[in-house]
Each structure stands twice: as structure tokens, then as C-alpha cells.
N, C-alpha and C. Protein backbone atom coordinates (compact mmCIF):
# COMPACT_ATOMS: atom_id res chain seq x y z
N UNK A 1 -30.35 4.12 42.71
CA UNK A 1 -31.00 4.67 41.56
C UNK A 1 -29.93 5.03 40.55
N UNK A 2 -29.86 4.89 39.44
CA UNK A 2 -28.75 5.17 38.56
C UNK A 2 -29.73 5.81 36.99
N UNK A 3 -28.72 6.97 37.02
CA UNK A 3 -29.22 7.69 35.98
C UNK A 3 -28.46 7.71 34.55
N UNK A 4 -29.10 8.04 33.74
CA UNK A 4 -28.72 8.28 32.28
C UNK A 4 -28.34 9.27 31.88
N UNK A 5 -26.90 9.24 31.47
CA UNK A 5 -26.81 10.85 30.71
C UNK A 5 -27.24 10.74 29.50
N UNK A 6 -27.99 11.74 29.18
CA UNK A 6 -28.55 12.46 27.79
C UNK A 6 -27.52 13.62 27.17
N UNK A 7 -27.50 13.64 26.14
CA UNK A 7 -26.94 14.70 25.58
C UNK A 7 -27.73 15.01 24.43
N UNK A 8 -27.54 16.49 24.46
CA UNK A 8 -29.10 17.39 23.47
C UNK A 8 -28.15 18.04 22.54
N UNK A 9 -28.40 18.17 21.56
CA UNK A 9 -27.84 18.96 20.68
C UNK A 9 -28.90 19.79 20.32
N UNK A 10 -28.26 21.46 20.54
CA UNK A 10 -29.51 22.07 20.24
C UNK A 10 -29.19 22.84 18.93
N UNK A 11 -30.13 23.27 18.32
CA UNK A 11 -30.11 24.08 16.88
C UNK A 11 -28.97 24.92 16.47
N UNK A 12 -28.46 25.38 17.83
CA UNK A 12 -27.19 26.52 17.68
C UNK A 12 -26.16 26.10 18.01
N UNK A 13 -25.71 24.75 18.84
CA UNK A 13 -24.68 24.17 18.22
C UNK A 13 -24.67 23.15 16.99
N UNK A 14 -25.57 23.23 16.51
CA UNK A 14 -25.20 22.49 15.30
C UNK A 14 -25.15 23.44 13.98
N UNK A 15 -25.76 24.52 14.34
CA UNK A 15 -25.22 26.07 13.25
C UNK A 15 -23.62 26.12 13.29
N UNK A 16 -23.21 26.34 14.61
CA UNK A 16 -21.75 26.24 14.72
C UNK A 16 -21.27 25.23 14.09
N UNK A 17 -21.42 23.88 14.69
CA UNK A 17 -20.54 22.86 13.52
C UNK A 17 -20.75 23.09 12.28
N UNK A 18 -22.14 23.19 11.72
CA UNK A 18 -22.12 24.00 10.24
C UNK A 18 -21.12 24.75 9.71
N UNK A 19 -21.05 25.86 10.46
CA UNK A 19 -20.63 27.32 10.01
C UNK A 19 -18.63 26.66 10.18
N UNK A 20 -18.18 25.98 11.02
CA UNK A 20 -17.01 25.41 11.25
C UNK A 20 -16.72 24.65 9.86
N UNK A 21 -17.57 23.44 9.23
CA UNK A 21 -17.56 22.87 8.57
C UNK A 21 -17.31 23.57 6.96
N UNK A 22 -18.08 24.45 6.66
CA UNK A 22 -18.70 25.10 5.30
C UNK A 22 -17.24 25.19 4.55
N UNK A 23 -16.31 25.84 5.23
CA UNK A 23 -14.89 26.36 4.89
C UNK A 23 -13.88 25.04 4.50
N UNK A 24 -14.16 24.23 5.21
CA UNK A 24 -13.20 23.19 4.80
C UNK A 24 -13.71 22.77 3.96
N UNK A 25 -15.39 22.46 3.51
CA UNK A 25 -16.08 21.36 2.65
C UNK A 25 -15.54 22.53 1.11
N UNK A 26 -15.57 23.59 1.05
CA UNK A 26 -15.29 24.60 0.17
C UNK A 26 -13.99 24.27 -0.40
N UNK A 27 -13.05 24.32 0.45
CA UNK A 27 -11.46 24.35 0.41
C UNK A 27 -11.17 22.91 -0.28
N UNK A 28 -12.15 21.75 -0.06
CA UNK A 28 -11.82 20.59 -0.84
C UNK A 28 -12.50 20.33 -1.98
N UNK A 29 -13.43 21.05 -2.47
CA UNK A 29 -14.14 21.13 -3.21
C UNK A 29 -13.02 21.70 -4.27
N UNK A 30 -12.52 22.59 -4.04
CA UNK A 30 -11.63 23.65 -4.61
C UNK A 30 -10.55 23.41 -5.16
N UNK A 31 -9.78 22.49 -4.19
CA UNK A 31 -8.46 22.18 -4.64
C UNK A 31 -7.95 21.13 -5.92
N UNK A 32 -9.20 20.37 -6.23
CA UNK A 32 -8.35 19.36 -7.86
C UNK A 32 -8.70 20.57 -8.76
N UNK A 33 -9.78 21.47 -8.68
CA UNK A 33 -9.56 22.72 -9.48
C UNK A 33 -8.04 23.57 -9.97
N UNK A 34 -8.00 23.80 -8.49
CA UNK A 34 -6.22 24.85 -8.88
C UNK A 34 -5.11 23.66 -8.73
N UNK A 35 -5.31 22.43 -8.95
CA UNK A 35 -4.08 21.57 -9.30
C UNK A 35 -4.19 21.00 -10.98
N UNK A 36 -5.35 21.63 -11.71
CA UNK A 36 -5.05 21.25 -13.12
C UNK A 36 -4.40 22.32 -13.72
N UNK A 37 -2.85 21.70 -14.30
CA UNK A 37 -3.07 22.98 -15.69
C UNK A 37 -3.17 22.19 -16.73
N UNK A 38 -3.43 23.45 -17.88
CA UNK A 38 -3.17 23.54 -19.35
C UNK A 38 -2.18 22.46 -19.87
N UNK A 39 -2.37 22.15 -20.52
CA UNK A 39 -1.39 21.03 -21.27
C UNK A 39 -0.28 22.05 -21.86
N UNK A 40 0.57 21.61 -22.29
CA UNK A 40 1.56 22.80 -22.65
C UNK A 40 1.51 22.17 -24.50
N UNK A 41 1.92 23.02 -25.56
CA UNK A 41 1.62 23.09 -26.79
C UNK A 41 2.67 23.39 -26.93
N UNK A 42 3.66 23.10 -27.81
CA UNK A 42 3.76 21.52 -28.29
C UNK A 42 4.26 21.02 -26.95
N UNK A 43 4.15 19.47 -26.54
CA UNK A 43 4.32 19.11 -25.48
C UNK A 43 6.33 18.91 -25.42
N UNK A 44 6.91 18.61 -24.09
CA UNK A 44 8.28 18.98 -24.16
C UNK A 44 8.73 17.31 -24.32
N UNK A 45 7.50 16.68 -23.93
CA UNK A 45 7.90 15.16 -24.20
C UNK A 45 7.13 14.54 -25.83
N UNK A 46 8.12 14.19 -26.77
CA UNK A 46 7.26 13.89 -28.01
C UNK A 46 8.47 12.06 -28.24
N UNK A 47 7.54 11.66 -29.35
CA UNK A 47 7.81 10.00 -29.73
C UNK A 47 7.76 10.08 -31.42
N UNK A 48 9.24 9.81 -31.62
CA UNK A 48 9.33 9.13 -33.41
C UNK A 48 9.74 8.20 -33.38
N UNK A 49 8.78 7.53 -34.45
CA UNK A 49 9.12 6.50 -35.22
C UNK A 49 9.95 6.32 -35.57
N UNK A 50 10.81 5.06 -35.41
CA UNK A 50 11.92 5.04 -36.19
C UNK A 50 11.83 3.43 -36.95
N UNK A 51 11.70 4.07 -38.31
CA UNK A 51 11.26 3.20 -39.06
C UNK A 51 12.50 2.54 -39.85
N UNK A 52 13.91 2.57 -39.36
CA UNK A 52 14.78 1.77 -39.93
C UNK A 52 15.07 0.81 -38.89
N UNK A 53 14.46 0.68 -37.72
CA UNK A 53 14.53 -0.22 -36.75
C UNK A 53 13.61 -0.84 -36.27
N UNK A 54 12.35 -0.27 -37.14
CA UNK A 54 10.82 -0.93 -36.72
C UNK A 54 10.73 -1.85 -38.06
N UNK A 55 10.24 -3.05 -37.94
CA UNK A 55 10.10 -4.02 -38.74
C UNK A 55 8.88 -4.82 -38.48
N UNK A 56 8.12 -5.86 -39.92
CA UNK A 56 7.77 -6.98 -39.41
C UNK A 56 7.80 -8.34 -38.60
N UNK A 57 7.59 -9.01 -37.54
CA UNK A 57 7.86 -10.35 -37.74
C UNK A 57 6.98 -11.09 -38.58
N UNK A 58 7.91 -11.69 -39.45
CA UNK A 58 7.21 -12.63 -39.97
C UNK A 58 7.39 -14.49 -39.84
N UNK A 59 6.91 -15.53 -40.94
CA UNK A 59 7.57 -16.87 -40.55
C UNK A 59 6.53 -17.21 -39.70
N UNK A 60 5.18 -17.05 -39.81
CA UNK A 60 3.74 -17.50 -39.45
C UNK A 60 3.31 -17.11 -37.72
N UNK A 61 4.22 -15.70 -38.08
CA UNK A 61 3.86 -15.48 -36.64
C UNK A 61 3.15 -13.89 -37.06
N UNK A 62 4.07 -13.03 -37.77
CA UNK A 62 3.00 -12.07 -37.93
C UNK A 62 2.19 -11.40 -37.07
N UNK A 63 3.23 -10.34 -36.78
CA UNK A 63 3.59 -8.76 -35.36
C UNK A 63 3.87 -8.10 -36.17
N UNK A 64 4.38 -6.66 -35.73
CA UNK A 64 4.64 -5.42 -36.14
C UNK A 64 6.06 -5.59 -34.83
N UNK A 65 6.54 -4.62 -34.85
CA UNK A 65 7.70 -4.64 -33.98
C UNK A 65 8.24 -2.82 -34.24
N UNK A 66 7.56 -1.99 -33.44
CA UNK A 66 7.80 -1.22 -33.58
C UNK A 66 9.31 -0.04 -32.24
N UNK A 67 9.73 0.60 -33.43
CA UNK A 67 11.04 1.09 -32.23
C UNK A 67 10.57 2.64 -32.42
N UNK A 68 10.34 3.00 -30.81
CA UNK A 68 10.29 4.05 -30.70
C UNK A 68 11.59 5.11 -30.01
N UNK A 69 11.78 6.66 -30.53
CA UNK A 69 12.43 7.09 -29.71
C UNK A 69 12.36 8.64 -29.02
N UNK A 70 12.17 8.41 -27.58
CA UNK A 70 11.48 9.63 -27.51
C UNK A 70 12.39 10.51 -26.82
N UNK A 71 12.14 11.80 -26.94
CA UNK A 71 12.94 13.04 -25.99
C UNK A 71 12.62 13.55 -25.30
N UNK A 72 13.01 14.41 -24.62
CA UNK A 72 12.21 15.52 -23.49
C UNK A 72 13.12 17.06 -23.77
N UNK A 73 12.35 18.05 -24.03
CA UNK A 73 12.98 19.11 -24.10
C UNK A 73 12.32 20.17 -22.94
N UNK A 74 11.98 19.24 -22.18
CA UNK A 74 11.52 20.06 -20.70
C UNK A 74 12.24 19.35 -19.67
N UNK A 75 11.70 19.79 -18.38
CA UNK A 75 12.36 19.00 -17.34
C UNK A 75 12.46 17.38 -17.07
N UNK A 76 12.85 16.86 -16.05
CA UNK A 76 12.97 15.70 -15.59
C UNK A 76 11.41 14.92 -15.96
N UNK A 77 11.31 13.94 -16.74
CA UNK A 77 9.75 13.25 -16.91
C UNK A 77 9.58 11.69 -16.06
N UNK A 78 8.41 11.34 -15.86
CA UNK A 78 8.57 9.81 -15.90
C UNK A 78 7.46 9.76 -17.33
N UNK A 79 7.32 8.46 -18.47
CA UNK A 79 6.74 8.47 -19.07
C UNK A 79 6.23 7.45 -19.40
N UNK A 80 5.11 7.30 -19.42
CA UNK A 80 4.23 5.43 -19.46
C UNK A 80 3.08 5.39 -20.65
N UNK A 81 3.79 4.12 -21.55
CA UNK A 81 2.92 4.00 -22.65
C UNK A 81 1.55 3.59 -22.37
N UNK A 82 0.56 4.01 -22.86
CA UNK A 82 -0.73 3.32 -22.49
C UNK A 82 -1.26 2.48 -23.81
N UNK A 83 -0.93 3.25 -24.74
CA UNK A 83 -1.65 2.62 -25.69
C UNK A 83 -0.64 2.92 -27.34
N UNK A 84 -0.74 1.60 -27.57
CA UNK A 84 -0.04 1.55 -28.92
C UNK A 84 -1.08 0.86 -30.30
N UNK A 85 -1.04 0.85 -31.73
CA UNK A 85 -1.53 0.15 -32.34
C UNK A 85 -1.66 0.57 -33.32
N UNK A 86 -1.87 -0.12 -34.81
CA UNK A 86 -1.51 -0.10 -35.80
C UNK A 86 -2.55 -0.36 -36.68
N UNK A 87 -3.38 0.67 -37.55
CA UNK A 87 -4.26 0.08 -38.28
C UNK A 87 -3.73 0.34 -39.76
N UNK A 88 -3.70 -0.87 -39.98
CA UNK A 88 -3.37 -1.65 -41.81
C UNK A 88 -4.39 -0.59 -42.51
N UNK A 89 -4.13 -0.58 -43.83
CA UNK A 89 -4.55 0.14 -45.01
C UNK A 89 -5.78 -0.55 -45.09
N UNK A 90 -5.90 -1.83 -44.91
CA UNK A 90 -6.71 -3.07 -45.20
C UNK A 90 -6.70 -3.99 -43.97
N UNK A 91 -7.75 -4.06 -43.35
CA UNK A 91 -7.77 -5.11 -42.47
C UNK A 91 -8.45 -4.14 -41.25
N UNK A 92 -7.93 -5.29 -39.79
CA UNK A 92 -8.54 -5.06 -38.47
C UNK A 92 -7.03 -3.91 -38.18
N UNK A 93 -7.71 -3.36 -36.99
CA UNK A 93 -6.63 -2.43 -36.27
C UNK A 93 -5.87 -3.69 -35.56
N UNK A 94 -4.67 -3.33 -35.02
CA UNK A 94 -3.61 -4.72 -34.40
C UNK A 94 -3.06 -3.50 -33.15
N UNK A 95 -3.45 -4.21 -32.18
CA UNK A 95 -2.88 -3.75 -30.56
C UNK A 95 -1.95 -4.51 -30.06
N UNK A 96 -1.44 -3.93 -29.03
CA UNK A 96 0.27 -3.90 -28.80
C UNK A 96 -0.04 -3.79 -27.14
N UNK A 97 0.78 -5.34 -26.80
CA UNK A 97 0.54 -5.44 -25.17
C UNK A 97 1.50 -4.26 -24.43
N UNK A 98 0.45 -2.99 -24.06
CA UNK A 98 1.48 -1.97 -23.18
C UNK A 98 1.31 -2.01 -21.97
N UNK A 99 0.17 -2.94 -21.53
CA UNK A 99 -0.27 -2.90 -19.87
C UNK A 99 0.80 -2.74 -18.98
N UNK A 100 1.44 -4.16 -19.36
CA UNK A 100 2.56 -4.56 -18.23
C UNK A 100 4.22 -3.61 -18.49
N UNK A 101 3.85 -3.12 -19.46
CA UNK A 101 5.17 -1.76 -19.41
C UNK A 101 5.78 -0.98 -18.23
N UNK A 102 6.50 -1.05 -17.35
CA UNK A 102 7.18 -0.04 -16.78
C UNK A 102 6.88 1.16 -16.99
N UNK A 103 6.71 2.32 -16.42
CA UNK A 103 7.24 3.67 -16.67
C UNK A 103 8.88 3.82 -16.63
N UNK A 104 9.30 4.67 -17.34
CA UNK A 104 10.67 5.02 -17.61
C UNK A 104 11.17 6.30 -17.55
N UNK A 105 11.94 6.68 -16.86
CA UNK A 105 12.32 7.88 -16.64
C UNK A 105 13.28 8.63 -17.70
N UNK A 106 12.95 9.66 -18.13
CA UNK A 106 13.20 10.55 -19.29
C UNK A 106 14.12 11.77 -18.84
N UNK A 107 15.34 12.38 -18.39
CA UNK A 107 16.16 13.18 -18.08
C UNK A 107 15.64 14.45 -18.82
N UNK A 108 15.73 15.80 -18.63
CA UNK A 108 15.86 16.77 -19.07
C UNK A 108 16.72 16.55 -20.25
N UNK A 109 16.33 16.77 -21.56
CA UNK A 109 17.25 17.17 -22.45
C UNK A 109 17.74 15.25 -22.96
N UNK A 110 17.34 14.61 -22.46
CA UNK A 110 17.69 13.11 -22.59
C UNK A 110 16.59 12.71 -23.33
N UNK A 111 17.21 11.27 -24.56
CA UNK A 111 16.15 10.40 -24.97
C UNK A 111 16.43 8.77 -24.59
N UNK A 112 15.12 8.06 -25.05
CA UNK A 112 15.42 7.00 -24.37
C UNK A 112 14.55 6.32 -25.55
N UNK A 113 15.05 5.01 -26.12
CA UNK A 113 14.67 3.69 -27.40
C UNK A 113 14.03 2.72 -26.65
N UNK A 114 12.59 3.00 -27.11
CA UNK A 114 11.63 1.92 -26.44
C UNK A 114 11.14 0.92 -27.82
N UNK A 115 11.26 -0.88 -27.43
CA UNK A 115 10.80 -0.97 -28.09
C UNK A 115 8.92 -1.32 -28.14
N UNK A 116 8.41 -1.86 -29.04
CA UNK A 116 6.58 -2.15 -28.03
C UNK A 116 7.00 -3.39 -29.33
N UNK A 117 6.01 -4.45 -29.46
CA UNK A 117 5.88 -5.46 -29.98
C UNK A 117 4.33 -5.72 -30.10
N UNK A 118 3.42 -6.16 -31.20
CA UNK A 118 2.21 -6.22 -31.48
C UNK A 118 1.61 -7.93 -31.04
N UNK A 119 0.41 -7.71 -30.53
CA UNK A 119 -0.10 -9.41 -30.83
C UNK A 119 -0.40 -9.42 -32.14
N UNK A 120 -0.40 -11.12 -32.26
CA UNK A 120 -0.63 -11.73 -33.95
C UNK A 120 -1.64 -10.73 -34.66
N UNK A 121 -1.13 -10.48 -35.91
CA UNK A 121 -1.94 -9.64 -36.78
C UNK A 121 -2.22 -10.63 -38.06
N UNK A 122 -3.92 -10.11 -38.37
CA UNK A 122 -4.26 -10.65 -39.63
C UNK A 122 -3.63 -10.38 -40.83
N UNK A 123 -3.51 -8.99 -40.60
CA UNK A 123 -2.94 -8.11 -42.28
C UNK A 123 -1.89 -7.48 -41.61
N UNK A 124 -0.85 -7.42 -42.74
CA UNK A 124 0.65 -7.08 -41.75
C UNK A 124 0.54 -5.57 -43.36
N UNK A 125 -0.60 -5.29 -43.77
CA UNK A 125 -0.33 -4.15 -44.52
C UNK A 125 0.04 -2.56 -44.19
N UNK A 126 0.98 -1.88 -45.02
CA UNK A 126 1.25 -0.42 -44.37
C UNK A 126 0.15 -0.09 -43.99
N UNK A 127 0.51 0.82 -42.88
CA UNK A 127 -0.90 1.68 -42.74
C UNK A 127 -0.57 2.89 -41.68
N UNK A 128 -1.13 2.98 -40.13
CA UNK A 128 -0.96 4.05 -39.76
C UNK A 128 -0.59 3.49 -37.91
N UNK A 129 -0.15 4.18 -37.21
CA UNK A 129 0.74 3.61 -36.17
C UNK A 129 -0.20 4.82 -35.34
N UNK A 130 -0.72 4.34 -34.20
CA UNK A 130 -0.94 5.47 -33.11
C UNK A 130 -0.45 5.40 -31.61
N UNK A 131 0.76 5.98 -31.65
CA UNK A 131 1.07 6.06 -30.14
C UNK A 131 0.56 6.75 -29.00
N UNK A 132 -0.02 6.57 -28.02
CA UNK A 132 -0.53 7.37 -26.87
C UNK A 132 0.21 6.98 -25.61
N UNK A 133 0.72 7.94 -25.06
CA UNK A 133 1.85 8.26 -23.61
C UNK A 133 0.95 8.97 -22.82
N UNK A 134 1.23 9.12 -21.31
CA UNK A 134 1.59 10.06 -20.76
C UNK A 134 3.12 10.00 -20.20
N UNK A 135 3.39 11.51 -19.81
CA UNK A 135 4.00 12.00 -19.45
C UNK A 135 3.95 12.99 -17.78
N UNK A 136 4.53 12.62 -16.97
CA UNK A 136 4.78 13.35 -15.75
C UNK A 136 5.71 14.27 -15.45
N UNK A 137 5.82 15.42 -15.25
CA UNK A 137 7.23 16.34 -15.04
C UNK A 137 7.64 16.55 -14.03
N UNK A 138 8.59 16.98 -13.65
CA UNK A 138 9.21 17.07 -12.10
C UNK A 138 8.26 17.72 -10.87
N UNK A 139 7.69 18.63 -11.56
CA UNK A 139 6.54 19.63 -10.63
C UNK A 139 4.94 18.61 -10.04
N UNK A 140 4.56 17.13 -11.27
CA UNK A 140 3.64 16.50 -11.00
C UNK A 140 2.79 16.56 -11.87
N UNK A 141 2.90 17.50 -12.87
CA UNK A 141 1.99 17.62 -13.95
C UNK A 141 2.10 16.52 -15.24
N UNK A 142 0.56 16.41 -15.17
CA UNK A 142 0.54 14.80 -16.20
C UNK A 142 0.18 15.21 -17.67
N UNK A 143 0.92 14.93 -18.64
CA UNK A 143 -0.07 15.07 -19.76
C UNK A 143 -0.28 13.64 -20.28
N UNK A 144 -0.88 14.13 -21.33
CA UNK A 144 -1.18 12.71 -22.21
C UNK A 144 -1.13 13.52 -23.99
N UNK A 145 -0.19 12.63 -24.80
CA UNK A 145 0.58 12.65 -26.08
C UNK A 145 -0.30 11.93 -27.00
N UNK A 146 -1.13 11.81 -27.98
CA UNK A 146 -0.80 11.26 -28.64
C UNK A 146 -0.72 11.50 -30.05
N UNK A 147 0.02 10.60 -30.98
CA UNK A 147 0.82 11.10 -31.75
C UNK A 147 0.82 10.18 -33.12
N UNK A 148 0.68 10.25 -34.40
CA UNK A 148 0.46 9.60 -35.37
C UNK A 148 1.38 9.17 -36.10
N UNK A 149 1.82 8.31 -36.69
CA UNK A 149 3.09 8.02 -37.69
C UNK A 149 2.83 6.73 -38.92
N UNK A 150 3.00 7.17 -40.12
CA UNK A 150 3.18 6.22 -40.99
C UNK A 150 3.92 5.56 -41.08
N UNK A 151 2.86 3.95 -41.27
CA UNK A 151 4.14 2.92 -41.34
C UNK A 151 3.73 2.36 -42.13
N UNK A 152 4.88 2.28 -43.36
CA UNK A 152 4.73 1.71 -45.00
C UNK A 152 6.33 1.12 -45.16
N UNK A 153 6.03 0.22 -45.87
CA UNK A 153 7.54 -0.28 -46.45
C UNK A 153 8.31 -0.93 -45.31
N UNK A 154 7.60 -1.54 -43.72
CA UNK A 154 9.06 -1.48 -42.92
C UNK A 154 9.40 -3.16 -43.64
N UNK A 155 10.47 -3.50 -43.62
CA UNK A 155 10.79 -4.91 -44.10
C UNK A 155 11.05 -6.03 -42.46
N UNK A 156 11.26 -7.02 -43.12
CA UNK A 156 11.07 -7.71 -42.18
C UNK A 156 12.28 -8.13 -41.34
N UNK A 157 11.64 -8.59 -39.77
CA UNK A 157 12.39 -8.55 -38.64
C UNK A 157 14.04 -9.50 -38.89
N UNK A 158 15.00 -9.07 -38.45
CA UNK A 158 16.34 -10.02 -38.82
C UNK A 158 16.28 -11.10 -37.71
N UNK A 159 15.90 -10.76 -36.11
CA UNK A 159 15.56 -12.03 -35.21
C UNK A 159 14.78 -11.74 -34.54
């Protein structure tokens, strides 16, 4: 004759696994809470234009070619462009391949000359440049920058 074990779970051990459970489901609930802070004002990682080194290409190709240079006046950063682009006075906005960018590491008190390069643009007219970063600091905290700059008058690329 061969028998079957059954196993019963009755109402009051499964209060217990409850009552076991409640505290951890709480504790994870909890924690992306106390891992956000505040963005810090003004941020310690910022990006200028530098418009004697940012130029057009031109010669029927027609880009923007912009040189950025940024600092850190906080701790150790890593910092990754997400989004660059340029809308003309006149015309379509013109975006700037940042996908495949590296992050780059930014030293305390260190800057570092990035350049970004635009796909083909219709209108290569002045207009307005919007850079968007984040930024990571030594502790793990992420922000995100972004930051406006006029671009009028740059002349065109030497190669």
C-alpha cells in the first residue's frame, strides 16, 4: 500500500509568512525613495561653447561642428552626452549623432574638449545650440544639465 504525503497549509502559517514578508516588501518599496537626491543648483558639472573652435562644414555637405568644453568644480564625474542640436533662426532643428558617444571621465577641478558633429543640415543659419548631459559623481549621484548657447557668426570649417 503506498501513501501520499499531503501538506496543509493552514491560515496561521500563512499569517506568519505574511507578517515575515510585510517588512521586507516595505524596505524595497522604500529604498529608490532615500537613494534620490536633489539636483544640486548650479550644477558642479557645466558645458561652454566655444565658438572660436565651433564652425560650419561646408562644400555641399553642410554640418555644424560644434566644440565643447566642459569642467567640474565638484568631485570626480563620469559624463555622457545624450543629446545635442541646433535650431537655425530659420529652418528645421539639426541633431547631432550622440548615441554612440563614450562617457568620459571628468577629474575634480579638471576640464575636458569634446567635440559632437551634426547630420546634414538644410539651413546652416545662426540660431540656438542645446546641449543636454548627464553627469555622475563619485558618491553615484546622476544629474542631468541642460544648457543653452548661441550660435551666430561661427565661420566655416578649415578641414
Amino acid at each position: 500500500m503506498s501513501s501520499t504525503a499531503r501538506s496543509v497549509t493552514t491560515r496561521r502559517s500563512m499569517m506568519k509568512g505574511m507578517a515575515w514578508a510585510a517588512p521586507v516588501m516595505t524596505m524595497a518599496v522604500a529604498a529608490p525613495a532615500l537613494a534620490a537626491s536633489p539636483p544640486i543648483d548650479p550644477p558642479p558639472v557645466m558645458a561652454v561653447l566655444n565658438t572660436n573652435a565651433s564652425c560650419k562644414v561646408t562644400g555641399g555637405i553642410h554640418k555644424y561642428r560644434l566644440v565643447f568644453t566642459f569642467t567640474n568644480s565638484g568631485s570626480d564625474a563620469t559624463v555622457t552626452m545624450t543629446s545635442v542640436s541646433v535650431t537655425p533662426n530659420s529652418g528645421s532643428p539639426v541633431t547631432f549623432p550622440v548615441s554612440d558617444e563614450a562617457p568620459f571621465s571628468l577629474p575634480a577641478g579638471g576640464e575636458e574638449v569634446v567635440t559632437y558633429e551634426s547630420v546634414k543640415a538644410d539651413d546652416m543659419a545662426n540660431g540656438t545650440a542645446t546641449a543636454t548631459f548627464e553627469y555622475e559623481d563619485a558618491t553615484g549621484v546622476v544629474q542631468t544639465v541642460t544648457q543653452e548657447f548661441a550660435v551666430s557668426s561661427l565661420p566655416p570649417c578649415k578641414n
